[in-house]
C-alpha atoms as a PDB file:
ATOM      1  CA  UNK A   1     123.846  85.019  94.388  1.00  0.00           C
ATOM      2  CA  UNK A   2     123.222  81.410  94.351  1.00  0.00           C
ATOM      3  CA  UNK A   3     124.543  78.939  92.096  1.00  0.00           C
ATOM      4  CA  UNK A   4     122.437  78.154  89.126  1.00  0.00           C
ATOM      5  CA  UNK A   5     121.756  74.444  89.241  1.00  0.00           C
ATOM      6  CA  UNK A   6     120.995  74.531  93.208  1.00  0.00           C
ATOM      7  CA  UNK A   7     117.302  73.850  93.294  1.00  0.00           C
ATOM      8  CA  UNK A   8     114.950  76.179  95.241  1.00  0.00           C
ATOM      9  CA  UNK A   9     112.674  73.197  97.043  1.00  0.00           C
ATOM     10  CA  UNK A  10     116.124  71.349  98.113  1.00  0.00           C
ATOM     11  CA  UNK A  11     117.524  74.870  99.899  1.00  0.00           C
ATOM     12  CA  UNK A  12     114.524  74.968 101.747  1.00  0.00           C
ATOM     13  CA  UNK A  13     114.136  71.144 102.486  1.00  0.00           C
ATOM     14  CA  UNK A  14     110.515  70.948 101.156  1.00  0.00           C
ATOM     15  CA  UNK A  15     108.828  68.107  98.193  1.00  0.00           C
ATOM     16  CA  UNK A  16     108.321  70.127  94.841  1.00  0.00           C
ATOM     17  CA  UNK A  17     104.539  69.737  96.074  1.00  0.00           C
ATOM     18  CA  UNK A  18     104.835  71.327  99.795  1.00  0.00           C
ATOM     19  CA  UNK A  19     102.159  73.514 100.358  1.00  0.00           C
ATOM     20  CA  UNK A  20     102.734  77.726 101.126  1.00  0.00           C
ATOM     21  CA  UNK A  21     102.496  76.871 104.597  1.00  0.00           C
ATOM     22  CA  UNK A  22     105.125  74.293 104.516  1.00  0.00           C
ATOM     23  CA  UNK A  23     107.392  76.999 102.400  1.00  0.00           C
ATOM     24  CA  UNK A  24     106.651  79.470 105.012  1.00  0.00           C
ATOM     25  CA  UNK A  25     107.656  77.523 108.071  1.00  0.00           C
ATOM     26  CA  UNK A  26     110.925  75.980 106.064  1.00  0.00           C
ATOM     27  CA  UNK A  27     111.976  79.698 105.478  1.00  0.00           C
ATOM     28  CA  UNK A  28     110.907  80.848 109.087  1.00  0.00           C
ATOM     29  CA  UNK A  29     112.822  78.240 110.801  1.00  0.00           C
ATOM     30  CA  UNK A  30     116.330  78.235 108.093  1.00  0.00           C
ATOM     31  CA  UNK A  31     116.380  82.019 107.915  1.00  0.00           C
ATOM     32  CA  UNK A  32     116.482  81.923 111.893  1.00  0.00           C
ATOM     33  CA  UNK A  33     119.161  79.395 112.084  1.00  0.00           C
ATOM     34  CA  UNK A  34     121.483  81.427 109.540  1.00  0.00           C
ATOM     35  CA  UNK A  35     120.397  84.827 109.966  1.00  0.00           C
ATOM     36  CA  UNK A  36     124.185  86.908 110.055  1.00  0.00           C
ATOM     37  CA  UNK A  37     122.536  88.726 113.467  1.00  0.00           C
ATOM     38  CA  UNK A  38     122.273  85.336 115.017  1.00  0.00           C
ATOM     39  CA  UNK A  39     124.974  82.878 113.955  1.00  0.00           C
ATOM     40  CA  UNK A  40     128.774  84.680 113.252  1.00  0.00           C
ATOM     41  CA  UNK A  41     130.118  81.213 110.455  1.00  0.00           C
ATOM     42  CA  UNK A  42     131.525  83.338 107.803  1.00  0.00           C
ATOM     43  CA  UNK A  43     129.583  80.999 105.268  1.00  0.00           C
ATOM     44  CA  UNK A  44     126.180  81.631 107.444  1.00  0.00           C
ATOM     45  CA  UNK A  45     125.066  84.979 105.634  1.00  0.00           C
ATOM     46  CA  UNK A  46     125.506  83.252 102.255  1.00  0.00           C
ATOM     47  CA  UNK A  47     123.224  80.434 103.302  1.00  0.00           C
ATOM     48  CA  UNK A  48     120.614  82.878 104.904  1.00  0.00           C
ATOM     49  CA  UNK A  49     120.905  84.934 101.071  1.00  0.00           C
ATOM     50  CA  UNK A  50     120.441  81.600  99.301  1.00  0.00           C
ATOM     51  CA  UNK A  51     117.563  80.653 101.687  1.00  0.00           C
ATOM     52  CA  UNK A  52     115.749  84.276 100.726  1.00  0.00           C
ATOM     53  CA  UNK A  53     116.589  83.835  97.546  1.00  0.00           C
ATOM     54  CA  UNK A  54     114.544  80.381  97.473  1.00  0.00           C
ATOM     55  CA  UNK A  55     111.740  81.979  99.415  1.00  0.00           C
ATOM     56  CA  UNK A  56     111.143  84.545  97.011  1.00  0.00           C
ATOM     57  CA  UNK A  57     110.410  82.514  93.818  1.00  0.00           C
ATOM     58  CA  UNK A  58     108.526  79.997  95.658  1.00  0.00           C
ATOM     59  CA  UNK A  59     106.451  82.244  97.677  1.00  0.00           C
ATOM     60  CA  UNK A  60     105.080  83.772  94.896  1.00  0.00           C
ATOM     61  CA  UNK A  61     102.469  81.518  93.146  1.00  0.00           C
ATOM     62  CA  UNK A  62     102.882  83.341  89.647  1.00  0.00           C
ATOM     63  CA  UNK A  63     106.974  83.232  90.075  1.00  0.00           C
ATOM     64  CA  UNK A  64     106.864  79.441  91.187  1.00  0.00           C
ATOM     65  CA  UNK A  65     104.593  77.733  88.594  1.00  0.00           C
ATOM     66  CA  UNK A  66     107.284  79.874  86.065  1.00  0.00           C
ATOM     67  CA  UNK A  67     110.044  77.861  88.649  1.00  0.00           C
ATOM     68  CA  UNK A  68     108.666  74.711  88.114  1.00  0.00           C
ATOM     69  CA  UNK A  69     107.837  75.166  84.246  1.00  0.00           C
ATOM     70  CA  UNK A  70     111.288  76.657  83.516  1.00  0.00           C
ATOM     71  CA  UNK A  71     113.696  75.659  86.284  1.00  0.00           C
ATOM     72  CA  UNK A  72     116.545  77.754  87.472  1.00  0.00           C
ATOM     73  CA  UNK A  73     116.959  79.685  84.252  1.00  0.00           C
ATOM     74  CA  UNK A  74     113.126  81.021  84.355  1.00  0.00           C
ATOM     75  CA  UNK A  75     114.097  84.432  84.459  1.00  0.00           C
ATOM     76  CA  UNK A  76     115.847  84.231  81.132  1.00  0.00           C
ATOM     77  CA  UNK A  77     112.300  82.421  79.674  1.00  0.00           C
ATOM     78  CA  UNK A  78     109.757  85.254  77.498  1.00  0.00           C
ATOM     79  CA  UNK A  79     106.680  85.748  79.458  1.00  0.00           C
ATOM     80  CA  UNK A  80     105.041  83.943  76.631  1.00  0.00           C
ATOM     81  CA  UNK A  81     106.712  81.159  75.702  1.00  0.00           C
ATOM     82  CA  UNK A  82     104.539  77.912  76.537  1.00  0.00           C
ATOM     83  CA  UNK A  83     105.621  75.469  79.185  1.00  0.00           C
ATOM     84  CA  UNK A  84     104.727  72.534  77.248  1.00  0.00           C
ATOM     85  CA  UNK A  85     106.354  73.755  74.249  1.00  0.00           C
ATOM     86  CA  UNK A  86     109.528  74.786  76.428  1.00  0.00           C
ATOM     87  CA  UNK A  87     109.414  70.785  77.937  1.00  0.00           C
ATOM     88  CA  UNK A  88     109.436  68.959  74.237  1.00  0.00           C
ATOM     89  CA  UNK A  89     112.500  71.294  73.275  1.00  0.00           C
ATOM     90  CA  UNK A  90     113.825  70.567  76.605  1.00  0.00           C
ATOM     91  CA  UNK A  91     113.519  66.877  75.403  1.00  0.00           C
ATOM     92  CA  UNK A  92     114.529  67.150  71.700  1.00  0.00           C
ATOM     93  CA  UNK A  93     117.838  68.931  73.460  1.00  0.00           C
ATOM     94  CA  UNK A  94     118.675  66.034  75.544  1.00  0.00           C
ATOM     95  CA  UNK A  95     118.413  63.199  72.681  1.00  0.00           C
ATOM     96  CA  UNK A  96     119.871  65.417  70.045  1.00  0.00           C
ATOM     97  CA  UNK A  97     123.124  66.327  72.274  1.00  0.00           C
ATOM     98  CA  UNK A  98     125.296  68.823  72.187  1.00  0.00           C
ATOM     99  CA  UNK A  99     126.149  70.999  68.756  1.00  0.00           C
ATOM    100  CA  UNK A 100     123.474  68.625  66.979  1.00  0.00           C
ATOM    101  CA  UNK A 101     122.069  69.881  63.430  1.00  0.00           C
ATOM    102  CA  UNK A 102     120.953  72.970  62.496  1.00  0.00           C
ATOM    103  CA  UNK A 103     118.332  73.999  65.266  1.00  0.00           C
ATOM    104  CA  UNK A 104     120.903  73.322  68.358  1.00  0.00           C
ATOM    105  CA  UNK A 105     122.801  75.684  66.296  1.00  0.00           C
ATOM    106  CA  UNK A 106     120.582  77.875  66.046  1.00  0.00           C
ATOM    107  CA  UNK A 107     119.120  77.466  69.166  1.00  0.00           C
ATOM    108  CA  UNK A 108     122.562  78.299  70.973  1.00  0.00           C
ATOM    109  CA  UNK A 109     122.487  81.665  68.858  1.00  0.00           C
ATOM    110  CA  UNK A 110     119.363  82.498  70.405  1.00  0.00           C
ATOM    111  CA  UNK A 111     121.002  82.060  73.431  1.00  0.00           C
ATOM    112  CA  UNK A 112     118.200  79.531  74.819  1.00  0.00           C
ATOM    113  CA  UNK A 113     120.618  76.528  75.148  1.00  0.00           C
ATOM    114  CA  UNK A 114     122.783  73.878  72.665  1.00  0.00           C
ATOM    115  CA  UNK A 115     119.756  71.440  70.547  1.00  0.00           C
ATOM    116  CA  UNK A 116     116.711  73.179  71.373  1.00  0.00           C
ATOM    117  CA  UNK A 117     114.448  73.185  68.458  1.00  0.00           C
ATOM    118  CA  UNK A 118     114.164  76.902  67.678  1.00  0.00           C
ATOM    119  CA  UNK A 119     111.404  76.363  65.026  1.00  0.00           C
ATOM    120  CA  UNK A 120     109.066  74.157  68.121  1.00  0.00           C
ATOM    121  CA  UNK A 121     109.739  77.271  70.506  1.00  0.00           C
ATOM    122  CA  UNK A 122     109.036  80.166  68.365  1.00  0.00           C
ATOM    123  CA  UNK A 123     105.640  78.234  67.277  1.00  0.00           C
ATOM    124  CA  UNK A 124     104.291  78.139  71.028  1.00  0.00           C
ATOM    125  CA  UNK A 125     105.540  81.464  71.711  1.00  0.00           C
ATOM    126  CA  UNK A 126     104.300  83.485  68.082  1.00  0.00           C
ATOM    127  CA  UNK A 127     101.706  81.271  67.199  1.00  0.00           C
ATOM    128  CA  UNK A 128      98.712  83.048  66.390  1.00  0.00           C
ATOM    129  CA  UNK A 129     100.202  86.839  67.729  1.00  0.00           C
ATOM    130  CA  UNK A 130      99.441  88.403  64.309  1.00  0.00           C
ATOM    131  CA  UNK A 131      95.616  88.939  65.092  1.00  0.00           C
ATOM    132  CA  UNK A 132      96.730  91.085  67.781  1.00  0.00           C
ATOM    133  CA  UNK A 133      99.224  93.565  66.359  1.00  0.00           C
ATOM    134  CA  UNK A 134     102.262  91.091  65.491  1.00  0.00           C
ATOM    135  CA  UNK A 135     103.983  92.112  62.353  1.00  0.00           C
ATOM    136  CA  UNK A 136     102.582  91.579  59.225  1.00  0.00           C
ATOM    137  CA  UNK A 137     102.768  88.080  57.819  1.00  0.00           C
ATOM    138  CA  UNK A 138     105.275  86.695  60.352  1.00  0.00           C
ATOM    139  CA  UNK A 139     103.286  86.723  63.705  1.00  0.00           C
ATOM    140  CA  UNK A 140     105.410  88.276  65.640  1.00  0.00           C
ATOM    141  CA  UNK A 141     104.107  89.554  69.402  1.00  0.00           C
ATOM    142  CA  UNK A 142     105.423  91.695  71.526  1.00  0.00           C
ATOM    143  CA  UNK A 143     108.115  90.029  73.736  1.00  0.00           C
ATOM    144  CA  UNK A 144     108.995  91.415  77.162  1.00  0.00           C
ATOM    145  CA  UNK A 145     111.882  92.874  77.905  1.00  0.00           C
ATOM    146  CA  UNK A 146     114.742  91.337  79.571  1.00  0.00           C
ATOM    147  CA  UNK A 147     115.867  91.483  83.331  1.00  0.00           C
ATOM    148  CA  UNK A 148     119.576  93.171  83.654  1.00  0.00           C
ATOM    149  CA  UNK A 149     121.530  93.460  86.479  1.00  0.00           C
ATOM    150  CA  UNK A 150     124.433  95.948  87.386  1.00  0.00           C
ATOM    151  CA  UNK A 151     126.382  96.781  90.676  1.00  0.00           C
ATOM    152  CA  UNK A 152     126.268 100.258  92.780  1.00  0.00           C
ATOM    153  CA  UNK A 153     129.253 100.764  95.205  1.00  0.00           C
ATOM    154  CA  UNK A 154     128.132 102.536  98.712  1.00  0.00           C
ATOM    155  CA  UNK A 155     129.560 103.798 101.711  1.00  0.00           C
ATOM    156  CA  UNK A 156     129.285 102.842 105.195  1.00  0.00           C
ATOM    157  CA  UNK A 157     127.013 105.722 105.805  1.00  0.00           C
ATOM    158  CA  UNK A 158     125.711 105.502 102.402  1.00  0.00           C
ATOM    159  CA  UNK A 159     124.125 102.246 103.452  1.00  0.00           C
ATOM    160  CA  UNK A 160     123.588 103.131 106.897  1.00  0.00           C
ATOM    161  CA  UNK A 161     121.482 105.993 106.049  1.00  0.00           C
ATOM    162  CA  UNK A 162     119.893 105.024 102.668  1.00  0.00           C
ATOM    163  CA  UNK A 163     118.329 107.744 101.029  1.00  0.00           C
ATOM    164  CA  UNK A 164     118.129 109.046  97.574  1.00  0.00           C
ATOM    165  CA  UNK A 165     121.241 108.010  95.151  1.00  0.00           C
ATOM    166  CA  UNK A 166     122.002 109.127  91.074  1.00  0.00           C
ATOM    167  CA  UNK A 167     123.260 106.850  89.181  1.00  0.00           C
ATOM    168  CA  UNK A 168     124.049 105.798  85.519  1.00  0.00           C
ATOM    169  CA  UNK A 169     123.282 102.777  83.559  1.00  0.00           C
ATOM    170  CA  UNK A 170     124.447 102.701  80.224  1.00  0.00           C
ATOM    171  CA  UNK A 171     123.982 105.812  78.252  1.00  0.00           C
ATOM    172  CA  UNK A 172     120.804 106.417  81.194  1.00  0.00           C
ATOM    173  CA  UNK A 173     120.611 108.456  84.116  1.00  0.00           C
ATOM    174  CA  UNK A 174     118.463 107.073  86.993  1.00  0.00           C
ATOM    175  CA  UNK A 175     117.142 108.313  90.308  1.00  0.00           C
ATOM    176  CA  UNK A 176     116.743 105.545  93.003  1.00  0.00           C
ATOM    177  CA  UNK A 177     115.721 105.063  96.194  1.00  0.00           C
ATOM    178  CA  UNK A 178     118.504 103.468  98.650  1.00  0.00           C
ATOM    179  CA  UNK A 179     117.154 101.401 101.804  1.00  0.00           C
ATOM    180  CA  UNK A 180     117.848 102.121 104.769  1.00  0.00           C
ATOM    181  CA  UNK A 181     120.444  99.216 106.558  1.00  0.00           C
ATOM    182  CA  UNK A 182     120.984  97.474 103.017  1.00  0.00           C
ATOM    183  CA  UNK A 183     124.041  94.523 103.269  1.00  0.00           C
ATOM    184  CA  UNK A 184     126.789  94.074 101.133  1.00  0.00           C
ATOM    185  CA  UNK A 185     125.244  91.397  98.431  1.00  0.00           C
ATOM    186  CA  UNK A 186     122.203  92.505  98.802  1.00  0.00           C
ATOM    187  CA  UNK A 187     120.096  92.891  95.446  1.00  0.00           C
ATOM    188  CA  UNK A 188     118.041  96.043  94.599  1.00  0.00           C
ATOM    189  CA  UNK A 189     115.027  95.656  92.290  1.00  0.00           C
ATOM    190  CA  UNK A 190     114.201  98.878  89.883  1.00  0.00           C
ATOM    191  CA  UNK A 191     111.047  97.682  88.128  1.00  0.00           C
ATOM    192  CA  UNK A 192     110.452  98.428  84.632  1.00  0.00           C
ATOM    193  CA  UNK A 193     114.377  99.462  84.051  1.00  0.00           C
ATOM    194  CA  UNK A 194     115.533  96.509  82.996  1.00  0.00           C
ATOM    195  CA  UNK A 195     116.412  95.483  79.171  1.00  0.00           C
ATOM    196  CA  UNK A 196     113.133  97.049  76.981  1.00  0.00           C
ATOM    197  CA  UNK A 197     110.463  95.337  75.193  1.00  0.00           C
ATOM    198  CA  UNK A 198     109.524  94.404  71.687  1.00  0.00           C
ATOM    199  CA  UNK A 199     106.455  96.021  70.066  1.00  0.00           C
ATOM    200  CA  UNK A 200     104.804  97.298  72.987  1.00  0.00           C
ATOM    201  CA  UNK A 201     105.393  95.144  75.569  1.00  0.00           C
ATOM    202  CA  UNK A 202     106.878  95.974  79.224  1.00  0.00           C
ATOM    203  CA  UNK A 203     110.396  96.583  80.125  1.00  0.00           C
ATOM    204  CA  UNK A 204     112.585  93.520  82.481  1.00  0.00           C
ATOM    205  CA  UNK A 205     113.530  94.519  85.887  1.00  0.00           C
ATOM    206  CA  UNK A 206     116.741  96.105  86.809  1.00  0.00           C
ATOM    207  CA  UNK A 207     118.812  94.512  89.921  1.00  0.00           C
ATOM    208  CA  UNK A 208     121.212  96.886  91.886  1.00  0.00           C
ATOM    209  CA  UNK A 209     123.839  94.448  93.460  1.00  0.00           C
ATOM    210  CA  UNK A 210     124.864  96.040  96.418  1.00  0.00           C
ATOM    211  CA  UNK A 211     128.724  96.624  97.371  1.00  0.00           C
ATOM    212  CA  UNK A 212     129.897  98.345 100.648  1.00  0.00           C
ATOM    213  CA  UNK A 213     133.497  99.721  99.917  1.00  0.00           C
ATOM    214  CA  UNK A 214     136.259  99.607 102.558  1.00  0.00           C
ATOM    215  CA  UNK A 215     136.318 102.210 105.269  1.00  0.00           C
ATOM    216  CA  UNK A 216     138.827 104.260 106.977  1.00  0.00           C
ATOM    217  CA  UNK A 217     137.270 103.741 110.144  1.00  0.00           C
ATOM    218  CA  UNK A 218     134.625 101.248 110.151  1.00  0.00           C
ATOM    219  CA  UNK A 219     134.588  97.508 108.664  1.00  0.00           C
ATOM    220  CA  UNK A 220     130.884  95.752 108.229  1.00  0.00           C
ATOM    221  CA  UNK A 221     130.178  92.099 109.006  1.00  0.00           C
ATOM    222  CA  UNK A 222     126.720  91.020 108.607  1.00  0.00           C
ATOM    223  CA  UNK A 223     124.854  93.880 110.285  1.00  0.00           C
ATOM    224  CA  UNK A 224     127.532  94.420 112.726  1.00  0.00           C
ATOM    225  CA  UNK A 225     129.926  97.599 112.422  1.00  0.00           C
ATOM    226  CA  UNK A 226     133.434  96.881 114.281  1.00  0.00           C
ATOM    227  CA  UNK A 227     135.452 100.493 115.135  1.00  0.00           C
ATOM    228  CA  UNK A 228     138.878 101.096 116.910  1.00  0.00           C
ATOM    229  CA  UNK A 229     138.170 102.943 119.985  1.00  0.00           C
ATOM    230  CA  UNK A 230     141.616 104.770 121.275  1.00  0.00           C
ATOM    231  CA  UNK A 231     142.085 105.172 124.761  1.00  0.00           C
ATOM    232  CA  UNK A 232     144.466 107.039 127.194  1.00  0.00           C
ATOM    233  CA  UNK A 233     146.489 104.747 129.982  1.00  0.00           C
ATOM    234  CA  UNK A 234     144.823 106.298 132.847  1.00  0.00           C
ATOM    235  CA  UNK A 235     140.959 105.698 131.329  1.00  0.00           C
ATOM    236  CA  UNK A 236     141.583 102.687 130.569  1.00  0.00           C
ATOM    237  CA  UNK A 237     143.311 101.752 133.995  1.00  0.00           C
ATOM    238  CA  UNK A 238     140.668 103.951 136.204  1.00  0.00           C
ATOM    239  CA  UNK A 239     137.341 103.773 133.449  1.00  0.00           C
ATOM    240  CA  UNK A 240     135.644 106.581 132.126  1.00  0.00           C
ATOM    241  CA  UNK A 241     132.874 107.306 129.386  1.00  0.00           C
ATOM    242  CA  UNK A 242     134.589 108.126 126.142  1.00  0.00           C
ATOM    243  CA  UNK A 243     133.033 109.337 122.591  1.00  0.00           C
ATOM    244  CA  UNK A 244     132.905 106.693 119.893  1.00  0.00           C
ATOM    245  CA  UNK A 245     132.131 107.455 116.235  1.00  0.00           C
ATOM    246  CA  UNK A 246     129.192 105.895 114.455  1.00  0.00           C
ATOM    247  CA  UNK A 247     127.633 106.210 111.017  1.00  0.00           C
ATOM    248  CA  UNK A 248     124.399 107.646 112.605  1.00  0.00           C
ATOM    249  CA  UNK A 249     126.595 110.152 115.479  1.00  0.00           C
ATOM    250  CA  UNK A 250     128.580 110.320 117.904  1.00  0.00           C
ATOM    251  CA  UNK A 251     127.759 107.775 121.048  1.00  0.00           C
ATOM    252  CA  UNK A 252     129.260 107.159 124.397  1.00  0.00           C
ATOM    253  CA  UNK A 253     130.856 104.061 125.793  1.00  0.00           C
ATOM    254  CA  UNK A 254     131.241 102.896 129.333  1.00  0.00           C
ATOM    255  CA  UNK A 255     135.257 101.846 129.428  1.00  0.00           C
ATOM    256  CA  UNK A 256     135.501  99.769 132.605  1.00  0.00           C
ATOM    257  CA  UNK A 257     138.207 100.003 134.795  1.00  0.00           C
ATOM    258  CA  UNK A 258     141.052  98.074 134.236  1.00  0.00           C
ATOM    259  CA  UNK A 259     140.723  97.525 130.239  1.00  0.00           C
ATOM    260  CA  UNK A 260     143.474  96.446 128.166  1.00  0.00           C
ATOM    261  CA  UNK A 261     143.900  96.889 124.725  1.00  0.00           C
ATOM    262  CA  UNK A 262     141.649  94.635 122.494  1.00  0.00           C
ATOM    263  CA  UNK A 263     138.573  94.489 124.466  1.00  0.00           C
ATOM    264  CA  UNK A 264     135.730  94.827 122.670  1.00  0.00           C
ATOM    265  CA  UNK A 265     132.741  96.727 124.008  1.00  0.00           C
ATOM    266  CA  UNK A 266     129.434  96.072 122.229  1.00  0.00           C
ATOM    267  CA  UNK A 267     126.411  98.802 121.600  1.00  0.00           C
ATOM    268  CA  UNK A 268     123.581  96.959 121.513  1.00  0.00           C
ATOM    269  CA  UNK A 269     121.470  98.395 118.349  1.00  0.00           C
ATOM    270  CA  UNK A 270     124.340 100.838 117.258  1.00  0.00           C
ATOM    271  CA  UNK A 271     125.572  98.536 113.644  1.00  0.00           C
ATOM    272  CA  UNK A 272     123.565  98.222 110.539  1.00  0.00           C
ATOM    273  CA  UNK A 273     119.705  98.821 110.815  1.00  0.00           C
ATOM    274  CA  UNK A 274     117.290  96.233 109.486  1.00  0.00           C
ATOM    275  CA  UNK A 275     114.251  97.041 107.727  1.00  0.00           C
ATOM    276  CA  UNK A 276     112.329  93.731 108.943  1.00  0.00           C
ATOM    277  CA  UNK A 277     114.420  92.502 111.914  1.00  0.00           C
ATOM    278  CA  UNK A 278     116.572  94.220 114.759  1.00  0.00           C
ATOM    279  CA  UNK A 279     119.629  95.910 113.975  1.00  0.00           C
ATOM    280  CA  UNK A 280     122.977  94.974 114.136  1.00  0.00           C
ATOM    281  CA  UNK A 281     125.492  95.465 117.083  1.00  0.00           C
ATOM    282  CA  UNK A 282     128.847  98.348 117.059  1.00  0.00           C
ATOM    283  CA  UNK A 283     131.699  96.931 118.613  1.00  0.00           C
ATOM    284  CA  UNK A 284     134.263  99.284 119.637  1.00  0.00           C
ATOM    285  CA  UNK A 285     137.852  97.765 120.085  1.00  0.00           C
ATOM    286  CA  UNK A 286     139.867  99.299 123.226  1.00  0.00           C
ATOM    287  CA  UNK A 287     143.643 100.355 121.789  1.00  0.00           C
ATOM    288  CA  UNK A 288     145.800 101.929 124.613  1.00  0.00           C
ATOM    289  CA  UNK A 289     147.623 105.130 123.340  1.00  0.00           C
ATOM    290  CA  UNK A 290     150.938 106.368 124.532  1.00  0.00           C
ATOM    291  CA  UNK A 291     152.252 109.964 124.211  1.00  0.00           C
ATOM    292  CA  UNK A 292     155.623 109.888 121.954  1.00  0.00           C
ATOM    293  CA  UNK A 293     156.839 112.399 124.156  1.00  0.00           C
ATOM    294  CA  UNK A 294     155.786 113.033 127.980  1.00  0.00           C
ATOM    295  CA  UNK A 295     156.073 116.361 129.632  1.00  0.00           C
ATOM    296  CA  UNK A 296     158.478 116.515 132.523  1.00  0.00           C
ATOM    297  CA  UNK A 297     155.693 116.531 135.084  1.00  0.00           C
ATOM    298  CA  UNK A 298     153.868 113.277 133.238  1.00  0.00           C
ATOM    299  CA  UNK A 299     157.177 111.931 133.240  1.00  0.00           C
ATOM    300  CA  UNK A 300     157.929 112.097 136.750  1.00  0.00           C
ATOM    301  CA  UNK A 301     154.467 110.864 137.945  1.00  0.00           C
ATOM    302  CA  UNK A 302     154.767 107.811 135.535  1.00  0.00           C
ATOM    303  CA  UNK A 303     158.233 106.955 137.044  1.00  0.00           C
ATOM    304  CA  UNK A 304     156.223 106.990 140.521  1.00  0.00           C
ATOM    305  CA  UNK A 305     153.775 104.654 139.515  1.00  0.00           C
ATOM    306  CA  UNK A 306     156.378 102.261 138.056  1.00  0.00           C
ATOM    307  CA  UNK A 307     158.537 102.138 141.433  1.00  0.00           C
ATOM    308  CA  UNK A 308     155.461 101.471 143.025  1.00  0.00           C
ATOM    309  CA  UNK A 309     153.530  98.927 141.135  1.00  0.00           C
ATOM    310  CA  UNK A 310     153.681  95.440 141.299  1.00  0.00           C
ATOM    311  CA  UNK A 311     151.718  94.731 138.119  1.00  0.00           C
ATOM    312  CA  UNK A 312     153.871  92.648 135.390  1.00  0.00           C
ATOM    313  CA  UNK A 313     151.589  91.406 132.734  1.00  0.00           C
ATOM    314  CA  UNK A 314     154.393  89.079 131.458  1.00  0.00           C
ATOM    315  CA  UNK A 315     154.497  87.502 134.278  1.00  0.00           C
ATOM    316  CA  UNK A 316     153.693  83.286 134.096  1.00  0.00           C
ATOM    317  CA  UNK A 317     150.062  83.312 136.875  1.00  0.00           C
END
């Protein structure tokens, strides 16, 4: 995930007051640029997740105005609380400094920052709340529950495959719903499961962070699955079609003639699948085997082909 104090509209390289349409074609043309399926920097696929990430909140009308109200911590901000209100604590923080008095005290308790004025937030946010079912005498409302995040470890084919997946949160037991093709990174969302609300009022949002564990056989980069693909001498000197494992089956690869070991051959469409674009590449890596021990017959036709060869791959060309 991003860094906190990166700003959404300077990811994107848009003014705070671009239009969707200018949003939209920012995205569009960064998300092309650093999509993992297109451009192979290592530090590509953590721009093109920042770049979603920006897209996102400021796609949304509802989630951006909260953006531009709250800045990066917005999430963390009730559903109530009002934006002017949260702007003159904002300002009572900055000339009262850090550990100030008894409301950045108290403030930092609440967890809402050093020198906010508590008492000037909790009047915008329960001012008037009683009317409508707040508890008696001290206005309380019903505050929304908070978002919570948590990671779920996957498989290759796990991933791959998506599909349905049990896990447990706390002291809860959940049934969700694993995309098809999802990335190592990649965030989940399980509405309604997050932290819950007070008097009545909805639950957060739960976010699955997505890790792929290490493989036996395959290793994921991007949406691209890389395999070791043994070979015998004689297919990789003469070619032949040979079967090549894959999270969704077996496949067949062409091995041309005269391979050596570390050639990669690439499957077009074979590595991870993506829900909105195409799907990632398999690249099988040629390894010549040797028998540890030759029958006499394979012996003695190997010894002909070595007084007979002129091939020296050591040799200077």
């Amino acid at each position: 995930m991003m860094p906190p104090d990166r700003d959404f509209y300077e990811i994107l390289g848009v003014q705070r007051g671009a239009s969707q349409e200018e949003i939209q074609r920012a995205y569009r043309k960064l998300a092309r640029v650093n999509h993992p399926d297109v451009n192979k920097d290592p530090a590509a696929e953590d721009r093109f997740k920042e770049v979603s990430e920006a897209y996102s909140v400021l796609s949304d009308p509802a989630t951006r105005r909260r953006y531009d109200a709250f800045g990066p911590n917005f999430r963390q901000v009730p559903e109530d609380v009002d934006p002017e209100t949260w702007a003159r604590a904002q300002g009572r923080r900055a000339r009262a400094g850090a550990g100030a008095g008894r409301a950045g005290w108290a403030g930092e308790q609440a967890g809402f920052g050093e020198g906010i004025d508590l008492d000037d937030l909790l009047e915008g946010l329960f001012s008037g709340r009683g009317a409508r079912g707040g508890r008696a005498g001290g206005g309380w409302g019903p505050i929304p529950g908070a978002d919570q995040e948590a990671e779920i470890e996957l498989t290759v084919e796990e991933a791959y495959r998506g599909g349905r997946r049990s896990i447990t949160v706390g002291s809860r037991r959940l049934q969700i719903e694993i995309p098809a093709g999802v990335s190592d990174g990649q965030r989940i969302r399980l509405a309604g499961q997050g932290g819950r609300g007070g008097d009545g009022a909805p639950a957060g949002d739960l976010y699955l962070i997505v890790r792929i564990a290490p493989h036996p056989r395959y290793r994921v980069e991007g949406r691209d699955i890389h395999v070791l693909l043994q070979v015998t001498p004689w297919e990789a000197a003469l070619g032949a079609s040979v079967a090549v494992d894959t999270p969704a089956g077996e496949a067949k690869v062409k091995v041309p003639a005269g391979t050596s070991s570390g050639k990669r051959l690439r499957l077009r469409g074979r590595g991870m699948p993506s829900p909105r674009n195409k799907a990632g590449d398999l690249y099988a890596e040629v390894r010549i085997m040797v028998p540890a021990r030759l029958p006499e017959e394979e012996r003695r036709l190997f010894e002909q082909l070595a007084a007979v060869s002129t091939f020296d791959p050591r040799r200077q060309r």
